[in-house]
C-alpha atoms as a PDB file:
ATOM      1  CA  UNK A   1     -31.354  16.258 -81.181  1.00  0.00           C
ATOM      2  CA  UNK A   2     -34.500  16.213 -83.200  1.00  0.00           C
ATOM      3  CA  UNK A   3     -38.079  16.504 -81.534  1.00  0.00           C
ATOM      4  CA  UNK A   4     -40.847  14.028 -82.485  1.00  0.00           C
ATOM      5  CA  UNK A   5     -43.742  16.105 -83.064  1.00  0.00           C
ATOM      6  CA  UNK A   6     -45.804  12.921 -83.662  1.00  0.00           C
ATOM      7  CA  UNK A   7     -46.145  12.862 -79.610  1.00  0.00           C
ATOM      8  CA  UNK A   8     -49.623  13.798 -78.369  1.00  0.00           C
ATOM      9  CA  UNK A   9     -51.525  13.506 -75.483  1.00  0.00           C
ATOM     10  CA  UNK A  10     -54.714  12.263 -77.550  1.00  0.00           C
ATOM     11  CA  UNK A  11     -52.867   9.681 -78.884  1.00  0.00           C
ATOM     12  CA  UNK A  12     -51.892   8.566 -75.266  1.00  0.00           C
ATOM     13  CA  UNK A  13     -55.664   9.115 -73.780  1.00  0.00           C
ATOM     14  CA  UNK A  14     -56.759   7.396 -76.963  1.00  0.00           C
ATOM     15  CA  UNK A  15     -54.595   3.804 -76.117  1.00  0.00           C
ATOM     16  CA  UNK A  16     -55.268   4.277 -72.342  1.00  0.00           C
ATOM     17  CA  UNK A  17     -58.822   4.479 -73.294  1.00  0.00           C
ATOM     18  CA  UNK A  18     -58.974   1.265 -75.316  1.00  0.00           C
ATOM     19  CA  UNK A  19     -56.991  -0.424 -72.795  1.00  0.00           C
ATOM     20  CA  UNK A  20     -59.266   0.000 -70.425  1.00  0.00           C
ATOM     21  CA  UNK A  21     -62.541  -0.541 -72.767  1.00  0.00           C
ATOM     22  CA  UNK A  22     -60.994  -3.615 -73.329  1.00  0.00           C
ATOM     23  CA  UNK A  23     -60.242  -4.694 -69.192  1.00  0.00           C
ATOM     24  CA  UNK A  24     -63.730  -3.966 -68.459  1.00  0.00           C
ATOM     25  CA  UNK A  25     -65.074  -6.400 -71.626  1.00  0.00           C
ATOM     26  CA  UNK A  26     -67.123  -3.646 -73.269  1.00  0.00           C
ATOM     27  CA  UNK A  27     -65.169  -4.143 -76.479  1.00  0.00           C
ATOM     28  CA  UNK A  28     -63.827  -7.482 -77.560  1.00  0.00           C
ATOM     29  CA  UNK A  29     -60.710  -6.794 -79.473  1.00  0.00           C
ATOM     30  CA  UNK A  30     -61.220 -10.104 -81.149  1.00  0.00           C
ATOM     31  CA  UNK A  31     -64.226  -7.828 -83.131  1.00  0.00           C
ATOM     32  CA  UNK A  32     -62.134  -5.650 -84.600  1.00  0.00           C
ATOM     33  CA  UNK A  33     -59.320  -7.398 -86.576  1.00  0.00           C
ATOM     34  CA  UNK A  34     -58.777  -6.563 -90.218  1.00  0.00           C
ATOM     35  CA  UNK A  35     -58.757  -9.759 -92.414  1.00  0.00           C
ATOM     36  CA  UNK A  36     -55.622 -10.396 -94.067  1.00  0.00           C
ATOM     37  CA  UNK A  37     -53.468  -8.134 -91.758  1.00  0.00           C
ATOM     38  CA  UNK A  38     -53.932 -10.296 -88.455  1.00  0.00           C
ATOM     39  CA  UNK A  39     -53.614  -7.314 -86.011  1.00  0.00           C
ATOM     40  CA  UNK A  40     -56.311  -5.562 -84.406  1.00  0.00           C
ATOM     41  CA  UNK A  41     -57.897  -2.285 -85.692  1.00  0.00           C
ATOM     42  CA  UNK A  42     -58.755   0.011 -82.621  1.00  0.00           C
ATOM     43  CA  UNK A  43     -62.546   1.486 -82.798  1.00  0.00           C
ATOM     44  CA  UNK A  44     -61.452   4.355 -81.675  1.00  0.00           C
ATOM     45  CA  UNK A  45     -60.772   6.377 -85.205  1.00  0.00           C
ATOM     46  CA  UNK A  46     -59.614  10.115 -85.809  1.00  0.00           C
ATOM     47  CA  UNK A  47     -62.408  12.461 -87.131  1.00  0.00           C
ATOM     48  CA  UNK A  48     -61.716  12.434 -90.825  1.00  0.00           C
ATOM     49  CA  UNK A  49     -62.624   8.666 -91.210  1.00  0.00           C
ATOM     50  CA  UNK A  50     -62.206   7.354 -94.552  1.00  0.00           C
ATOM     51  CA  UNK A  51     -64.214   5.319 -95.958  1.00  0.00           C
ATOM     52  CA  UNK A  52     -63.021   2.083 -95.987  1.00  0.00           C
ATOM     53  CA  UNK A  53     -63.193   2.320 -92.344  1.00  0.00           C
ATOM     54  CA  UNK A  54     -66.653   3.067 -92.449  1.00  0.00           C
ATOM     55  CA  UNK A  55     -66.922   0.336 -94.088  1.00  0.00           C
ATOM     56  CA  UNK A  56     -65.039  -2.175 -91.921  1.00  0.00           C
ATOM     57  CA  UNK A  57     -67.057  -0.595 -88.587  1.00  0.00           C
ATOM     58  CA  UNK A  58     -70.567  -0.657 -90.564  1.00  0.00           C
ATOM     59  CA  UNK A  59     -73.049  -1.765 -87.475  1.00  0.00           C
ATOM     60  CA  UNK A  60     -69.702  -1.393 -84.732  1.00  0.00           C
ATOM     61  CA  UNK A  61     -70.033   0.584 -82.241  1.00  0.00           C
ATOM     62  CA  UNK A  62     -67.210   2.967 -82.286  1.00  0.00           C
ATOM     63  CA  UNK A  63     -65.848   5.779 -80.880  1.00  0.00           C
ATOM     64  CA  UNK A  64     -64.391   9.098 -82.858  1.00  0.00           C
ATOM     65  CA  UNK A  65     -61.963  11.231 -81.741  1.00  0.00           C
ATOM     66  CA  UNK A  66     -60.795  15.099 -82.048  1.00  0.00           C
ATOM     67  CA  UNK A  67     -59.466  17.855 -80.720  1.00  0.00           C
ATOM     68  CA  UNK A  68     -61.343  21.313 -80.130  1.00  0.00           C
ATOM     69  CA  UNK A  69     -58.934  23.224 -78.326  1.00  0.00           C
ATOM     70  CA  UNK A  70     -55.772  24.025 -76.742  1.00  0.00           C
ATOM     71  CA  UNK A  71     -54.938  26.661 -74.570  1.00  0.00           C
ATOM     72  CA  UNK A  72     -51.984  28.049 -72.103  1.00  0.00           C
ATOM     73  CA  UNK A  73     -53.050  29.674 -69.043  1.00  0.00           C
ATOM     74  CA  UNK A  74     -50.026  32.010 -67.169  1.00  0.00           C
ATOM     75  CA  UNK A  75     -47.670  28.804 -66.941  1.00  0.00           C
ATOM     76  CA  UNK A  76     -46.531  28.431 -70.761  1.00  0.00           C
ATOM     77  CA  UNK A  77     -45.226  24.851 -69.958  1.00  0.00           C
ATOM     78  CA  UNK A  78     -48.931  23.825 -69.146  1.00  0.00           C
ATOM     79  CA  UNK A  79     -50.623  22.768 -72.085  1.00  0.00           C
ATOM     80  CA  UNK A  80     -54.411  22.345 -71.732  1.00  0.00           C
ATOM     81  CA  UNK A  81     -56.513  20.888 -74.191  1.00  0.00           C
ATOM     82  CA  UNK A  82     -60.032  19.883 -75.047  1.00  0.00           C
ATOM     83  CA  UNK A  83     -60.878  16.216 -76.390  1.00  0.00           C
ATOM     84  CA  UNK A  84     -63.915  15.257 -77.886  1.00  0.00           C
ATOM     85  CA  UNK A  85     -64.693  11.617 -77.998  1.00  0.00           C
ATOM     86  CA  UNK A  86     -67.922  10.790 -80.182  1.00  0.00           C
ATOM     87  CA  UNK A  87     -69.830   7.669 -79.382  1.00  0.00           C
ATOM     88  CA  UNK A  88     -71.334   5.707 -81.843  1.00  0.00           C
ATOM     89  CA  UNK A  89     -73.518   3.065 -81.894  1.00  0.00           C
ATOM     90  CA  UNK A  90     -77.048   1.322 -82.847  1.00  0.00           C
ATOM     91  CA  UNK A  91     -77.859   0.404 -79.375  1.00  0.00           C
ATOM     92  CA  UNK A  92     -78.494   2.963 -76.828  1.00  0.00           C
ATOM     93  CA  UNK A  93     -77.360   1.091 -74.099  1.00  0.00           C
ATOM     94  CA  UNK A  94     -73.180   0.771 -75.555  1.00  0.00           C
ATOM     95  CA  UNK A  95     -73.546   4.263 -75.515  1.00  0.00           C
ATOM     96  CA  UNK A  96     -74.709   4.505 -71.667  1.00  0.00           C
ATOM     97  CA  UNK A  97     -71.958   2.041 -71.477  1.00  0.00           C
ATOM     98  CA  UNK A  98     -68.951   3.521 -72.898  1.00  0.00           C
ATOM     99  CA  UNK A  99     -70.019   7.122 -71.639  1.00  0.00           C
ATOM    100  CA  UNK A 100     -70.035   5.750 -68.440  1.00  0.00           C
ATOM    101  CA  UNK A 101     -66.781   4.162 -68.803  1.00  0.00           C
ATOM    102  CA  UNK A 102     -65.385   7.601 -69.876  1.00  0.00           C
ATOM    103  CA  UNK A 103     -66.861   9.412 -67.204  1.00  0.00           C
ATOM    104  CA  UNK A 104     -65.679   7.344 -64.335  1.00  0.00           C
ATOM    105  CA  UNK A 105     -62.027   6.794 -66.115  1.00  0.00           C
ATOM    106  CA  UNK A 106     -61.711  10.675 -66.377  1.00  0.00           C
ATOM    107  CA  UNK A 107     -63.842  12.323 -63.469  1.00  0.00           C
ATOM    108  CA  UNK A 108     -61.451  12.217 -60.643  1.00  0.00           C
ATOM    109  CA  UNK A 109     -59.106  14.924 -61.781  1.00  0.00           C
ATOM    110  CA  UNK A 110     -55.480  14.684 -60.513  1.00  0.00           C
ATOM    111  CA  UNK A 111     -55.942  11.138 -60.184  1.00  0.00           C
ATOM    112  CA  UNK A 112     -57.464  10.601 -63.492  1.00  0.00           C
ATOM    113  CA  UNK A 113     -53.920  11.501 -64.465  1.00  0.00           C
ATOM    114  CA  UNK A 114     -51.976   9.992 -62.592  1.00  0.00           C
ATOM    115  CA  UNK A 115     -53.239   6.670 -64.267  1.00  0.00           C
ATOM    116  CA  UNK A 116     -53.515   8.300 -67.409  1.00  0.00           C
ATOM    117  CA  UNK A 117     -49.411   8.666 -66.548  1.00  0.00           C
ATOM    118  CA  UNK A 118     -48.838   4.757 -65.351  1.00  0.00           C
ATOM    119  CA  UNK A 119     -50.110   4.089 -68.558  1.00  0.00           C
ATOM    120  CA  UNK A 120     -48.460   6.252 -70.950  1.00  0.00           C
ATOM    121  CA  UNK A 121     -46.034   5.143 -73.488  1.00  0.00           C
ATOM    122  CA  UNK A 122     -43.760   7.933 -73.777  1.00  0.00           C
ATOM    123  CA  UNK A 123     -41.555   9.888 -70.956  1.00  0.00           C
ATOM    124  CA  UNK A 124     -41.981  12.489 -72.790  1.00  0.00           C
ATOM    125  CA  UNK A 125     -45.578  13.893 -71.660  1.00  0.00           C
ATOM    126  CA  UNK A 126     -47.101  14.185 -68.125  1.00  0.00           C
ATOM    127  CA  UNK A 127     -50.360  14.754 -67.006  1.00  0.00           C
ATOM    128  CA  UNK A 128     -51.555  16.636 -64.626  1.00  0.00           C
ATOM    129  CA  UNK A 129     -55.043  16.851 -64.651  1.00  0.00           C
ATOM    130  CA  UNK A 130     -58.161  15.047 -66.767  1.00  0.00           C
ATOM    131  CA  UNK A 131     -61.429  15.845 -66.296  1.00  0.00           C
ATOM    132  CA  UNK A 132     -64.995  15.463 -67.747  1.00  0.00           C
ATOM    133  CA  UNK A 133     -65.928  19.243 -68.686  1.00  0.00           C
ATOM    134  CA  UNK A 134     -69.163  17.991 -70.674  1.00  0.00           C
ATOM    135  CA  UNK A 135     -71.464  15.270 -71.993  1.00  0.00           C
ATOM    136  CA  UNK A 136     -74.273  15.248 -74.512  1.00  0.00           C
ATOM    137  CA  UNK A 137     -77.369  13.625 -74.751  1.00  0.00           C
ATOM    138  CA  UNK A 138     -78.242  10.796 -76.793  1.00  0.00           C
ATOM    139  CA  UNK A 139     -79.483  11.397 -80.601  1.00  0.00           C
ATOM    140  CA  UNK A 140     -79.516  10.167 -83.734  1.00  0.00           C
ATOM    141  CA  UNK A 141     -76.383  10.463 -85.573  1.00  0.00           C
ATOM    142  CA  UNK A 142     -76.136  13.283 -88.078  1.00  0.00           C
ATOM    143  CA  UNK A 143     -73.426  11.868 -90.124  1.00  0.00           C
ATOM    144  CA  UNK A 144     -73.888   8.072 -89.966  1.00  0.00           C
ATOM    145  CA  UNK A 145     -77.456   6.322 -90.626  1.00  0.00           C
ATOM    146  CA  UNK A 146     -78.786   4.108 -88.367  1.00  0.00           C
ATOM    147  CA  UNK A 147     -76.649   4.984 -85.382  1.00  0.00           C
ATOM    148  CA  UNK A 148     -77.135   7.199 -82.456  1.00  0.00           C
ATOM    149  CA  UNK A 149     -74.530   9.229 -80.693  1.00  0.00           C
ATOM    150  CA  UNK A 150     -73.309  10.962 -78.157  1.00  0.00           C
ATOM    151  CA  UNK A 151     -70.354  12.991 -77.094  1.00  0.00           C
ATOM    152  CA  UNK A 152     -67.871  13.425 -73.951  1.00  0.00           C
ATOM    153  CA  UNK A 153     -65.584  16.271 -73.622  1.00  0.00           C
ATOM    154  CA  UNK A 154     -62.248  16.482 -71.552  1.00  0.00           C
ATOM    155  CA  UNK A 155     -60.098  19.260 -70.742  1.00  0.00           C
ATOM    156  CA  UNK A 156     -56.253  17.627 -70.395  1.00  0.00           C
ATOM    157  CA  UNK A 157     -53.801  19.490 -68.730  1.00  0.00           C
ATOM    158  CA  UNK A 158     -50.344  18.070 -69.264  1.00  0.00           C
ATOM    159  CA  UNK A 159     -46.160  18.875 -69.743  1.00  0.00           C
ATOM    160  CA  UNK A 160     -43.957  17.987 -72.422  1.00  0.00           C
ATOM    161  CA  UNK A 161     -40.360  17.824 -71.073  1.00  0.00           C
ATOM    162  CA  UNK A 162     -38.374  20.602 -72.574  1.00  0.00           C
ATOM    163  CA  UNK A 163     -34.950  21.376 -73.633  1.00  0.00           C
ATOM    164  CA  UNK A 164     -33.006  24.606 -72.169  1.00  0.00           C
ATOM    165  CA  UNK A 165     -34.516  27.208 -74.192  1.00  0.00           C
ATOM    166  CA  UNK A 166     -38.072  26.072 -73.378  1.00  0.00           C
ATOM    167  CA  UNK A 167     -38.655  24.260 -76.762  1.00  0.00           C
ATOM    168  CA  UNK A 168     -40.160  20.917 -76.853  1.00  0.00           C
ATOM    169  CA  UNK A 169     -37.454  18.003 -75.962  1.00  0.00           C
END
């Protein structure tokens, strides 16, 4: 059987995440279709952006994604990992706004996963626990002009189902 490395639990916090963004009407997918192509482009980009998406999300708020760690504790089939989420924006209060959004989706822990989990796309991964571990303030964005930013970390803590000899399934 071959294993899909491809799986990852930013890429499943990353969908839940603009799911819900979406539900609550702080982003209108309807702002973020690529001409031509007729489906929607998610604001919510991995770090190395390239520059025609800079281009498309010029004055868009946006959100960037990465991860800054991963860990295992004494339970190898717990994988715990750190995600930083970037907000960007030129109005101070979509960044209150999404922060706030993050912070209340992923403050409650246990259940923080468990609809992290109803949402999920793949049996493959479970989560266990999400939380908020820190938040920065509000500055002016280093790498993009014109925008201010701010970031949100979480530390995941999730399985990936396994075969018999303990290797990813």
């Amino acid at each position: 059987m071959t294993v899909d490395y491809k799986i990852d639990a930013m890429f499943e916090l990353r969908k839940f995440l603009w799911q819900e963004l979406k539900n609550s009407k702080i982003f209108k997918a309807s702002d973020y279709y690529s001409e031509g192509s007729d489906s929607e482009i998610i604001p919510i980009i991995p770090v190395q952006q390239s520059p025609e998406m800079d281009q498309f999300l010029n004055g868009k708020k946006h959100i960037v994604y990465d991860k800054i760690g991963i860990s295992y504790e004494d339970i190898w089939l717990i994988c715990c990992e750190k995600i930083l989420f970037t907000i960007y924006s030129s109005d101070v209060t979509d960044i209150y706004e999404i922060r706030n959004l993050i912070i209340d989706l992923f403050r409650r822990m246990d259940d923080s996963a468990k609809d992290a989990n109803l949402a999920k796309t793949t049996s493959k991964l479970i989560f266990h626990s999400i939380n908020v571990v820190e938040t920065s303030p509000i500055d002016p964005s280093m790498e993009l002009q014109g925008y201010m930013s701010s970031d949100v970390i979480l530390e995941v803590k999730y399985s990936r189902t396994t075969g018999p000899n303990g290797r990813f399934d």
